[in-house]
N, C-alpha and C. Protein backbone atom coordinates (compact mmCIF):
# COMPACT_ATOMS: atom_id res chain seq x y z
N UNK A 1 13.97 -34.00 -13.48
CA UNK A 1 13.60 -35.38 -13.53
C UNK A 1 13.08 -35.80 -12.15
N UNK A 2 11.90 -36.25 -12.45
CA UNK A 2 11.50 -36.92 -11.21
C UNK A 2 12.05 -38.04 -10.45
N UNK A 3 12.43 -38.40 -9.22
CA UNK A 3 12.93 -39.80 -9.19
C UNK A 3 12.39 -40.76 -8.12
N UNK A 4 10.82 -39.98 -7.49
CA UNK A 4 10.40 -40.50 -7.17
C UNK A 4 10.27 -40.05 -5.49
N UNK A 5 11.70 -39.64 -5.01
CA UNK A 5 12.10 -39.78 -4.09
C UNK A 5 11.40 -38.75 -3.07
N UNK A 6 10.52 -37.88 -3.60
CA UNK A 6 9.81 -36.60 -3.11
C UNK A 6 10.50 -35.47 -2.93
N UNK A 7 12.08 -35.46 -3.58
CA UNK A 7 12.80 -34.18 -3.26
C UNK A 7 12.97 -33.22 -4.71
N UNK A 8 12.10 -33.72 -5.60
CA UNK A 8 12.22 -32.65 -6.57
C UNK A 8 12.26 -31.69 -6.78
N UNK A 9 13.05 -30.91 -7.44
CA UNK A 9 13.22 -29.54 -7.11
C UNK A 9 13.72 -29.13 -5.93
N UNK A 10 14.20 -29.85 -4.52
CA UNK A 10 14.56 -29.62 -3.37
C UNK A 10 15.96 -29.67 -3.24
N UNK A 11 16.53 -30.18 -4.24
CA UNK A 11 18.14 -30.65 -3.88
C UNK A 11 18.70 -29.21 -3.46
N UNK A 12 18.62 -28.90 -2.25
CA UNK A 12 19.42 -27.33 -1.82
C UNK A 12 19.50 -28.03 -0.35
N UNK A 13 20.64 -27.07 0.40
CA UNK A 13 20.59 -27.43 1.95
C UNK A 13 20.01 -26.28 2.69
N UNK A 14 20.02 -24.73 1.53
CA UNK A 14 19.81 -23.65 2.00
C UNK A 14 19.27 -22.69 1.66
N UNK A 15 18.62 -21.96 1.20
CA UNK A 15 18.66 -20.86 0.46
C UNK A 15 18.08 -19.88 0.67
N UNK A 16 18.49 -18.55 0.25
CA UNK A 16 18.40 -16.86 0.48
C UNK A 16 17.66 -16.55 -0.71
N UNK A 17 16.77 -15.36 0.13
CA UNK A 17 16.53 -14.65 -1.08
C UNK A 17 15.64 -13.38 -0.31
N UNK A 18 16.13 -12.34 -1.30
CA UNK A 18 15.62 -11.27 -0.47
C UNK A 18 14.64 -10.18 -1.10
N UNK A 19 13.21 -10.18 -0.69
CA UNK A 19 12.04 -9.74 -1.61
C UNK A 19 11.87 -8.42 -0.79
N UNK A 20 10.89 -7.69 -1.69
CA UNK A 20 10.41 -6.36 -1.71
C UNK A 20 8.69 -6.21 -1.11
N UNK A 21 7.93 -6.41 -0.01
CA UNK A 21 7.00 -6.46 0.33
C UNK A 21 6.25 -5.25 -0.08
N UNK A 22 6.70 -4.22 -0.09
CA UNK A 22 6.31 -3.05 -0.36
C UNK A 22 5.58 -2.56 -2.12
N UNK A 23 6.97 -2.41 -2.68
CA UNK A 23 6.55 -2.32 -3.69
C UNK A 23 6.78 -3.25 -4.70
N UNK A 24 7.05 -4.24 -4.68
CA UNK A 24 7.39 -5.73 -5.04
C UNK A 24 7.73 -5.90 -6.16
N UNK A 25 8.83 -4.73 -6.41
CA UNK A 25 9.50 -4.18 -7.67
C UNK A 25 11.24 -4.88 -7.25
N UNK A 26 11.35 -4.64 -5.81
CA UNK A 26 12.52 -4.51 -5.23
C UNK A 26 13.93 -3.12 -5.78
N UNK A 27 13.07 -2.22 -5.91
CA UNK A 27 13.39 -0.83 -6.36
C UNK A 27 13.53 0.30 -5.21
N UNK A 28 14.58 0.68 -5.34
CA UNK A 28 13.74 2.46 -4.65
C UNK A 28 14.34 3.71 -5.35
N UNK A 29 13.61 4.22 -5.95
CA UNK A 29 13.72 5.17 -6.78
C UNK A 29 14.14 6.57 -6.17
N UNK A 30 15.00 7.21 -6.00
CA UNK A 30 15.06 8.30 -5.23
C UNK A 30 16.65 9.61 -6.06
N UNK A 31 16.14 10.44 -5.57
CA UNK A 31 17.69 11.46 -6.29
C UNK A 31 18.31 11.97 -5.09
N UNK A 32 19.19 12.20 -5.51
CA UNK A 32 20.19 13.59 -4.17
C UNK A 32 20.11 14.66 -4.78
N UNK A 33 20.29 15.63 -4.25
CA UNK A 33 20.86 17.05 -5.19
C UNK A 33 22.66 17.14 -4.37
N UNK A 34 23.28 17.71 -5.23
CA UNK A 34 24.81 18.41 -4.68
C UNK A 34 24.84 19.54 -5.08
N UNK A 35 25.08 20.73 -3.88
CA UNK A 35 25.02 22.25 -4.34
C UNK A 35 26.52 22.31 -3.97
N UNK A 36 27.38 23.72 -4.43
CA UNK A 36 28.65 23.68 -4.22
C UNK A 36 28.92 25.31 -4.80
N UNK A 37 29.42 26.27 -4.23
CA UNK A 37 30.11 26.89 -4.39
C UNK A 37 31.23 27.37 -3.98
N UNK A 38 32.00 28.61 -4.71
CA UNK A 38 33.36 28.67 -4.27
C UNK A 38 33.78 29.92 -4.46
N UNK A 39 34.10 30.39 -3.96
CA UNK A 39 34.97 32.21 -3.65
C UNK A 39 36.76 32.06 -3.90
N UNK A 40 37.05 33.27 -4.18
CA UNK A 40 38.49 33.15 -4.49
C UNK A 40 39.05 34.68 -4.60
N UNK A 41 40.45 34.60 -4.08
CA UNK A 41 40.61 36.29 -4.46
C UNK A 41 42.60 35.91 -4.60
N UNK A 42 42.76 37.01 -5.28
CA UNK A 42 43.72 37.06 -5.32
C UNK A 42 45.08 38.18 -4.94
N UNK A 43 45.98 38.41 -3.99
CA UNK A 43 46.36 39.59 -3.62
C UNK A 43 47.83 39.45 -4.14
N UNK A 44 48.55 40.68 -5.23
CA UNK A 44 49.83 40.08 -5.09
C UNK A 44 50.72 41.15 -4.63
N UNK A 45 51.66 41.19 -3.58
CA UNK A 45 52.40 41.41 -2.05
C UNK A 45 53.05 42.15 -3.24
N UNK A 46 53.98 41.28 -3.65
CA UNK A 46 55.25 41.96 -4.75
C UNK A 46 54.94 41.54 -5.63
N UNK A 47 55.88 42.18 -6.91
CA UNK A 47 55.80 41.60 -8.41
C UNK A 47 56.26 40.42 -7.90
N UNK A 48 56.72 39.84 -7.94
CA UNK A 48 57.24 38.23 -7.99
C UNK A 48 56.65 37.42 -6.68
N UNK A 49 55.37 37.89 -5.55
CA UNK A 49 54.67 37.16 -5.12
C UNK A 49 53.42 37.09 -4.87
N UNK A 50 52.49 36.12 -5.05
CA UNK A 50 50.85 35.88 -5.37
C UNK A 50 50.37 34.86 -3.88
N UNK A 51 49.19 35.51 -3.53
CA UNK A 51 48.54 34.83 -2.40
C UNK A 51 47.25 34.82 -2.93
N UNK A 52 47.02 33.73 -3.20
CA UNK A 52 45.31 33.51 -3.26
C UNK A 52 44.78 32.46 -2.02
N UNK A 53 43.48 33.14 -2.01
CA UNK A 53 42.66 32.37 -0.98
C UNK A 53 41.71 32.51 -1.65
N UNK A 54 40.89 30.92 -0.53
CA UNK A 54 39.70 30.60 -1.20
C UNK A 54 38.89 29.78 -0.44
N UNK A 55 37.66 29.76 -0.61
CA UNK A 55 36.66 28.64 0.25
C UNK A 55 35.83 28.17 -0.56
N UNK A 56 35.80 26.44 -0.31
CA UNK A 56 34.44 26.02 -1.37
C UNK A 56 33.76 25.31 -0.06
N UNK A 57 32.24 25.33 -0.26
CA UNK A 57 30.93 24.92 0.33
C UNK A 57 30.10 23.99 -0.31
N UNK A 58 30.44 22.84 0.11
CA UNK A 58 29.36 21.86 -0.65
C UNK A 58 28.26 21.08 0.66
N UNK A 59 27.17 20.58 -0.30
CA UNK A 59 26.12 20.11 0.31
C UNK A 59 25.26 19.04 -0.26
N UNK A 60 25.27 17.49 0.04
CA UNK A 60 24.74 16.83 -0.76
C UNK A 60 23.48 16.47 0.57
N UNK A 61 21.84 16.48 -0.28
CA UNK A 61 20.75 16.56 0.43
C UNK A 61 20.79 15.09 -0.27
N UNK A 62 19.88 14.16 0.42
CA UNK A 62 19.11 13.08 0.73
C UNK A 62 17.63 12.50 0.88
N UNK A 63 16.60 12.24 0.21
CA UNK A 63 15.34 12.34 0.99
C UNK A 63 15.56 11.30 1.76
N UNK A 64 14.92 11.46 2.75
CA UNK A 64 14.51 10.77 3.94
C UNK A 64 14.01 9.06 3.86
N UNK A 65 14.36 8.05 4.74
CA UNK A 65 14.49 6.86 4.68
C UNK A 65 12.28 6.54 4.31
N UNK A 66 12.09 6.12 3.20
CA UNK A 66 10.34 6.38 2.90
C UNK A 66 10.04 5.26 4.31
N UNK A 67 10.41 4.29 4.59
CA UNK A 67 9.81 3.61 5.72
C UNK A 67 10.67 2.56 6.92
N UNK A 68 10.86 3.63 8.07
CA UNK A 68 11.53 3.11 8.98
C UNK A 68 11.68 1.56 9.47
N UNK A 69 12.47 1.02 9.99
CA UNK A 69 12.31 -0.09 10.70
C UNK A 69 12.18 0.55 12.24
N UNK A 70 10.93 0.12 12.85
CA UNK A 70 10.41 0.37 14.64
C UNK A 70 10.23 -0.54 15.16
N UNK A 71 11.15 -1.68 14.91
CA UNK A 71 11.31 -2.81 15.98
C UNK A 71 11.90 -2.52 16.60
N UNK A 72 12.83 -1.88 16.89
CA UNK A 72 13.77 -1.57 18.24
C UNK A 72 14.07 0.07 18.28
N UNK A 73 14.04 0.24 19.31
CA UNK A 73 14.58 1.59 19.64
C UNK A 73 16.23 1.64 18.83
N UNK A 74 16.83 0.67 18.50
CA UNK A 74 17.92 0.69 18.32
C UNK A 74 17.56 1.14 16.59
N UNK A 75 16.62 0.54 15.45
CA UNK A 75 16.56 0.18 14.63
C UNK A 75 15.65 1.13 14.31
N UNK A 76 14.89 1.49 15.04
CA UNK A 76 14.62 2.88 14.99
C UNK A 76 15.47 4.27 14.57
N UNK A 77 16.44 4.39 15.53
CA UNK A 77 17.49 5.45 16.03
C UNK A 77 18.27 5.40 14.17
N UNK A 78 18.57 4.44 13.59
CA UNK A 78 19.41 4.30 12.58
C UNK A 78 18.79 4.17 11.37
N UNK A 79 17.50 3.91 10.99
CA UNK A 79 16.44 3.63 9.59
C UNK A 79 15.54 4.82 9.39
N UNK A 80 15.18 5.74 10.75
CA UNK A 80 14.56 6.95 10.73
C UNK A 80 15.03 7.91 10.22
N UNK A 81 15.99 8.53 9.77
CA UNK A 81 16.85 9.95 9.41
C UNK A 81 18.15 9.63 9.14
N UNK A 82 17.89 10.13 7.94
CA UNK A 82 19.55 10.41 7.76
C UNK A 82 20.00 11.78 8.12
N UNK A 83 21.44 12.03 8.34
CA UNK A 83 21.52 13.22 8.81
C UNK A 83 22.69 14.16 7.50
N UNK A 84 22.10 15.39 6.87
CA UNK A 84 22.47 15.80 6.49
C UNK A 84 23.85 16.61 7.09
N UNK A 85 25.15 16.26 6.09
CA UNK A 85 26.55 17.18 6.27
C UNK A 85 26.69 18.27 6.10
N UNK A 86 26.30 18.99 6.74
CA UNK A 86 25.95 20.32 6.29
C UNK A 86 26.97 21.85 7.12
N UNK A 87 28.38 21.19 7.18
CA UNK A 87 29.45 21.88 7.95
C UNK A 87 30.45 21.95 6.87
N UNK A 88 30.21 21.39 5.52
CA UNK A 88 31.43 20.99 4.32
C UNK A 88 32.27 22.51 3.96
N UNK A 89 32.57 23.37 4.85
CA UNK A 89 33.19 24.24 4.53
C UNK A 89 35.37 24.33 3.85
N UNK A 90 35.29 24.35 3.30
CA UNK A 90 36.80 23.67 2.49
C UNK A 90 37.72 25.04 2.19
N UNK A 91 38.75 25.57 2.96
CA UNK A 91 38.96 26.37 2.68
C UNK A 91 40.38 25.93 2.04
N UNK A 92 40.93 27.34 1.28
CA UNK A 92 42.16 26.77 -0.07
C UNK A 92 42.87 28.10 0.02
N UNK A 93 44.43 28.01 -0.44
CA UNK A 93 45.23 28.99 0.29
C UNK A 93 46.51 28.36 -0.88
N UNK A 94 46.81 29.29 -1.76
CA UNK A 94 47.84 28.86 -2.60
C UNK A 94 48.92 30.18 -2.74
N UNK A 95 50.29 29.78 -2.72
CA UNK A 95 51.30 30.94 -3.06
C UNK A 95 52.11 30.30 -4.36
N UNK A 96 52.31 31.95 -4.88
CA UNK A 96 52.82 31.78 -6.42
C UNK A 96 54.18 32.61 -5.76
N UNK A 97 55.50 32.41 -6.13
CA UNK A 97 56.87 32.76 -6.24
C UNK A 97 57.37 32.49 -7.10
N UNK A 98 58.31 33.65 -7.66
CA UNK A 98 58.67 33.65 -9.57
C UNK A 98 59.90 34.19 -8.26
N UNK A 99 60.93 33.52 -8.30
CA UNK A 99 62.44 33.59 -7.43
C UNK A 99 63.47 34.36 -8.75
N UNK A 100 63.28 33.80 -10.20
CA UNK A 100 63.83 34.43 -11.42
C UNK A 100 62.98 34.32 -12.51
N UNK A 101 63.63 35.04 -13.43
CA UNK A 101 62.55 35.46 -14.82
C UNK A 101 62.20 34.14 -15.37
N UNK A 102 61.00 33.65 -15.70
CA UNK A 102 60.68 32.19 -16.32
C UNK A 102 60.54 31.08 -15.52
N UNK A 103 60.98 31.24 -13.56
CA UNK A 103 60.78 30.20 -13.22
C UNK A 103 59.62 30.52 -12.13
N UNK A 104 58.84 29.76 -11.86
CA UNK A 104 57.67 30.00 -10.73
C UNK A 104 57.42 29.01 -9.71
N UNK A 105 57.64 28.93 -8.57
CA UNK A 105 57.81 27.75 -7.63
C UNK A 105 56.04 27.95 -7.08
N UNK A 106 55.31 27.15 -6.80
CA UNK A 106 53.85 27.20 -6.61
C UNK A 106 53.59 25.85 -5.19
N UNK A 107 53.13 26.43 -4.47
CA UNK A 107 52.62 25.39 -3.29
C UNK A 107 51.17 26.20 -3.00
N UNK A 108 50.54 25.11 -2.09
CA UNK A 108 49.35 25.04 -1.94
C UNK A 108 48.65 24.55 -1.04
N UNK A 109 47.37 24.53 -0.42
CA UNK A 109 46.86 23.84 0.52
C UNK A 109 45.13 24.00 0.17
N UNK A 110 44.22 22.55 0.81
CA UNK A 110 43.18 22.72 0.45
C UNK A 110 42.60 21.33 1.19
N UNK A 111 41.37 21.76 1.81
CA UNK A 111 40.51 20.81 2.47
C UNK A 111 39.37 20.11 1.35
N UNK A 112 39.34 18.84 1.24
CA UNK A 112 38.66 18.56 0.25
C UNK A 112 37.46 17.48 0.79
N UNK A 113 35.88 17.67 0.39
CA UNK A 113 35.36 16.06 1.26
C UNK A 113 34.65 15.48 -0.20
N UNK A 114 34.23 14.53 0.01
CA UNK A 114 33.84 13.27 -1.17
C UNK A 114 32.68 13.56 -0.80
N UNK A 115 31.92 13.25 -2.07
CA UNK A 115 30.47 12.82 -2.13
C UNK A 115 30.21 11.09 -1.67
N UNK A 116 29.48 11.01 -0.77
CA UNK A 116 28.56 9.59 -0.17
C UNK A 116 28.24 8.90 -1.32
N UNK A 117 28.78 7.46 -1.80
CA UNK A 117 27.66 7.44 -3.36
C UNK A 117 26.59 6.93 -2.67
N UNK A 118 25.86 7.09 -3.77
CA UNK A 118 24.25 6.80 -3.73
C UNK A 118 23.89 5.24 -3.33
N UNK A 119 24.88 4.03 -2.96
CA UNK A 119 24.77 2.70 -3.19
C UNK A 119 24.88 2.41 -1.52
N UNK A 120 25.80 4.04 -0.60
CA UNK A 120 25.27 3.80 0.59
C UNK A 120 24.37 4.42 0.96
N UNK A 121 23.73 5.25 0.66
CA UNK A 121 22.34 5.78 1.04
C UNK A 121 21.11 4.99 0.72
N UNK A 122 21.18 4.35 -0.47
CA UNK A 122 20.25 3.12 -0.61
C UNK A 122 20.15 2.06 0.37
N UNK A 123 21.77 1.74 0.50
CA UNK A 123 21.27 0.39 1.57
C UNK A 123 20.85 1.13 2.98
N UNK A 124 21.32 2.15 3.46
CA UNK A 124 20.35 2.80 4.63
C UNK A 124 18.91 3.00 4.05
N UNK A 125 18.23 3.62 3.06
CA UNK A 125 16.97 3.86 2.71
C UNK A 125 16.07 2.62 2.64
N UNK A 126 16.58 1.52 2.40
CA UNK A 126 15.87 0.19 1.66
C UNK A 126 16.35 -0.69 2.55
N UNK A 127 17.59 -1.23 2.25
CA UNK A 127 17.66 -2.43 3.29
C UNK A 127 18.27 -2.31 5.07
N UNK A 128 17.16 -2.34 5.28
CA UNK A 128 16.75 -2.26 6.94
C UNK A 128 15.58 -3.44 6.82
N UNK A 129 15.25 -3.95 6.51
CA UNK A 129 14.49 -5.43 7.24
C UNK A 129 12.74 -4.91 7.20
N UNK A 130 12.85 -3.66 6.53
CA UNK A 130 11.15 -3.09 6.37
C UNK A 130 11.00 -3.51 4.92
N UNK A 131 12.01 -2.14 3.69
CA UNK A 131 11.09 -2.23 2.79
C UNK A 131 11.96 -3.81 2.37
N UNK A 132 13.45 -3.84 2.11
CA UNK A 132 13.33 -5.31 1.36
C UNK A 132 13.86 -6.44 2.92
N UNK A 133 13.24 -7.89 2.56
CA UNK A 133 13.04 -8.45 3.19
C UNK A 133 14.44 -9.83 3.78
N UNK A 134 14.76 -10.26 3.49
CA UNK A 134 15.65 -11.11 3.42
C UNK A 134 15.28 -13.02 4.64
N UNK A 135 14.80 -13.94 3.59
CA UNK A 135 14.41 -14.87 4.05
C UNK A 135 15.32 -15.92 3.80
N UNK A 136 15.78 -16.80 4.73
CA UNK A 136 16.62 -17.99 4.40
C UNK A 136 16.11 -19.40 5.10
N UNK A 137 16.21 -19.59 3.91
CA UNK A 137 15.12 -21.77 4.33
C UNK A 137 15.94 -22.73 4.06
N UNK A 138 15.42 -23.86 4.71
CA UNK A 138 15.87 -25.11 4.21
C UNK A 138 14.65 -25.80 4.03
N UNK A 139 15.26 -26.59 3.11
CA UNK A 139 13.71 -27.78 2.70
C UNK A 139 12.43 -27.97 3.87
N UNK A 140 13.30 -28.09 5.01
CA UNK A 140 12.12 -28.39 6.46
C UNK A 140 11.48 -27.16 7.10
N UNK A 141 12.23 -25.67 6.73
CA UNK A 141 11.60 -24.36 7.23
C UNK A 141 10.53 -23.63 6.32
N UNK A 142 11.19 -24.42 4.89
CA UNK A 142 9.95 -24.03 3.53
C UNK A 142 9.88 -25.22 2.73
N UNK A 143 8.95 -25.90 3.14
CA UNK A 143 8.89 -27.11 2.07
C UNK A 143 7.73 -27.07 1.40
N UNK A 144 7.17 -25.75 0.91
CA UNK A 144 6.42 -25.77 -0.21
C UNK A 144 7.35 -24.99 -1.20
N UNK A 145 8.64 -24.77 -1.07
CA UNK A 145 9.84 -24.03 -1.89
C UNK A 145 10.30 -24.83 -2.80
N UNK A 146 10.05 -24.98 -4.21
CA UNK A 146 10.26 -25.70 -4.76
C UNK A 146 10.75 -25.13 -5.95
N UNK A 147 12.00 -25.28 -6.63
CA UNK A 147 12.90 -24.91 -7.59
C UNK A 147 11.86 -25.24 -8.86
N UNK A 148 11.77 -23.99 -9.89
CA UNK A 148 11.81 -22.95 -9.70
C UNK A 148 10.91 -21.88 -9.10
N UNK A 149 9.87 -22.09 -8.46
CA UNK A 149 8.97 -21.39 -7.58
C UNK A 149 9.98 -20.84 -6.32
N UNK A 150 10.03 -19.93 -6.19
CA UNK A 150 10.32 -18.90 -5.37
C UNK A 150 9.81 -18.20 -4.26
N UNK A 151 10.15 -17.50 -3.17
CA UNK A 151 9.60 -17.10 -2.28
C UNK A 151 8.78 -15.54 -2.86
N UNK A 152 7.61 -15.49 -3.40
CA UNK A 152 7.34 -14.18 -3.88
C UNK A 152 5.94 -14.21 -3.65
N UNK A 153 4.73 -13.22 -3.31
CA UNK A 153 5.44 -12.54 -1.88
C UNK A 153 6.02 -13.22 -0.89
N UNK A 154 6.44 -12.62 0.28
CA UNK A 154 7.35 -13.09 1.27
C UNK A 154 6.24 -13.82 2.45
N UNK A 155 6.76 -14.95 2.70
CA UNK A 155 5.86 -16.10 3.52
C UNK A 155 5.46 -15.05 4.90
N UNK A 156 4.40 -15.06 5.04
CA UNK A 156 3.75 -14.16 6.64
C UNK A 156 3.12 -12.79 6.33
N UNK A 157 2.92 -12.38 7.00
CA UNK A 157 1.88 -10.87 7.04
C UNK A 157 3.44 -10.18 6.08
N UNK A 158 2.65 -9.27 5.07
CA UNK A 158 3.17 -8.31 4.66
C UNK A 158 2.81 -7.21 5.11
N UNK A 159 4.02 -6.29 5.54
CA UNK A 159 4.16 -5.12 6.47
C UNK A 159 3.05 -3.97 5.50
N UNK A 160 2.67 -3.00 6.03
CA UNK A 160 1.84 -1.69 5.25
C UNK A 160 2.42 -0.05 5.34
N UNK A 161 2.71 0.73 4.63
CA UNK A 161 3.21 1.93 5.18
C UNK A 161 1.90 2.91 6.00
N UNK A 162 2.78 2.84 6.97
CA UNK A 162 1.64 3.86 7.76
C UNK A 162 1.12 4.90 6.67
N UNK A 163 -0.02 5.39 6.85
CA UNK A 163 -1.22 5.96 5.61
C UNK A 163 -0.38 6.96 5.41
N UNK A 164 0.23 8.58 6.40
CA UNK A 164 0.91 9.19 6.01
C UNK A 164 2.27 8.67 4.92
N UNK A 165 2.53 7.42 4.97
CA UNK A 165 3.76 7.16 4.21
C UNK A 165 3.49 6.86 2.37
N UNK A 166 2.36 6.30 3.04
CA UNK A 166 1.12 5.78 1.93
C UNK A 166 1.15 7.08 1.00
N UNK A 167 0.62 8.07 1.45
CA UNK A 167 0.26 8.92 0.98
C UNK A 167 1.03 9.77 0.01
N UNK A 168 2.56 9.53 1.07
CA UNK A 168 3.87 10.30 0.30
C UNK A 168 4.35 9.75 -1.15
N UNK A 169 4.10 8.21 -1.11
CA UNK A 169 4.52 7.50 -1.84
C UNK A 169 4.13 7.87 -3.30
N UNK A 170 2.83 8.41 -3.49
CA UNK A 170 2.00 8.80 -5.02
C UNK A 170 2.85 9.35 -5.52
């Protein structure tokens, strides 16, 4: 409803919103791979005792952040590369003891690491202040912002991927 007053659609004190200059999907499409294997042996000392050992090796790969933030050496250093874990060596060491007929006492040991989910590698890949954007106004910083018109594209020069990035992107 109009009321005359020239604030239509303005009644806010503030508002966020955070767009995709790039591909103006606000997407980034990307996979990991996780490789993992594992060795095992088993030696048993006496009838009534078992030593197994074992090592598992895992490796979760990442592609690379598609377009850095190079405003700062700082912002640089942290949006450029991720760095692959690639030391995940887990070794495992279990003893079996049968003390009497039918009973078996079992202990164990084992280094274990987690997979990264994918929701923090995104916000390193994407939100860094390149590909999605994050703008916050008030009526007097955007007063052509008018409910429901939206900030889309994002007010000022939209950034470009350097041509090599360009290129990767197909």
């Amino acid at each position: 409803m109009n009321t005359g007053d020239g604030l239509t659609g303005k009644h806010y004190s503030s508002f966020a919103q955070v767009t995709d200059p790039i591909a103006h999907v606000g997407k980034d499409d990307f996979y990991d791979n996780d490789y993992a294997g594992f060795l095992e042996d088993s030696w048993k000392f006496r009838p009534h005792l078992t030593l197994n050992l074992g090592v598992r090796y895992e490796i979760q790969t990442i592609p690379q952040p598609p377009i850095p933030n190079t405003a700062t050496s700082l912002t640089t250093e942290y949006t450029s590369k991720i760095n692959t874990d690639s030391n995940n060596f887990a070794p495992r060491i279990g003893i079996a003891w049968e003390p009497f007929k039918g009973t078996v006492v079992r202990t164990g040991y084992g280094m274990f690491y987690a997979k990264t989910s994918n929701s923090t590698w995104y916000a390193v890949r994407v939100e860094n202040g390149m590909f999605q954007q994050t703008f916050n106004c008030t009526p007097s910083t955007c007063p052509t912002l008018t409910f429901p018109n939206l900030i889309f594209p994002a007010p000022g020069a939209t950034p470009r991927p350097r041509s090599r990035e360009r290129s990767r992107r197909r």
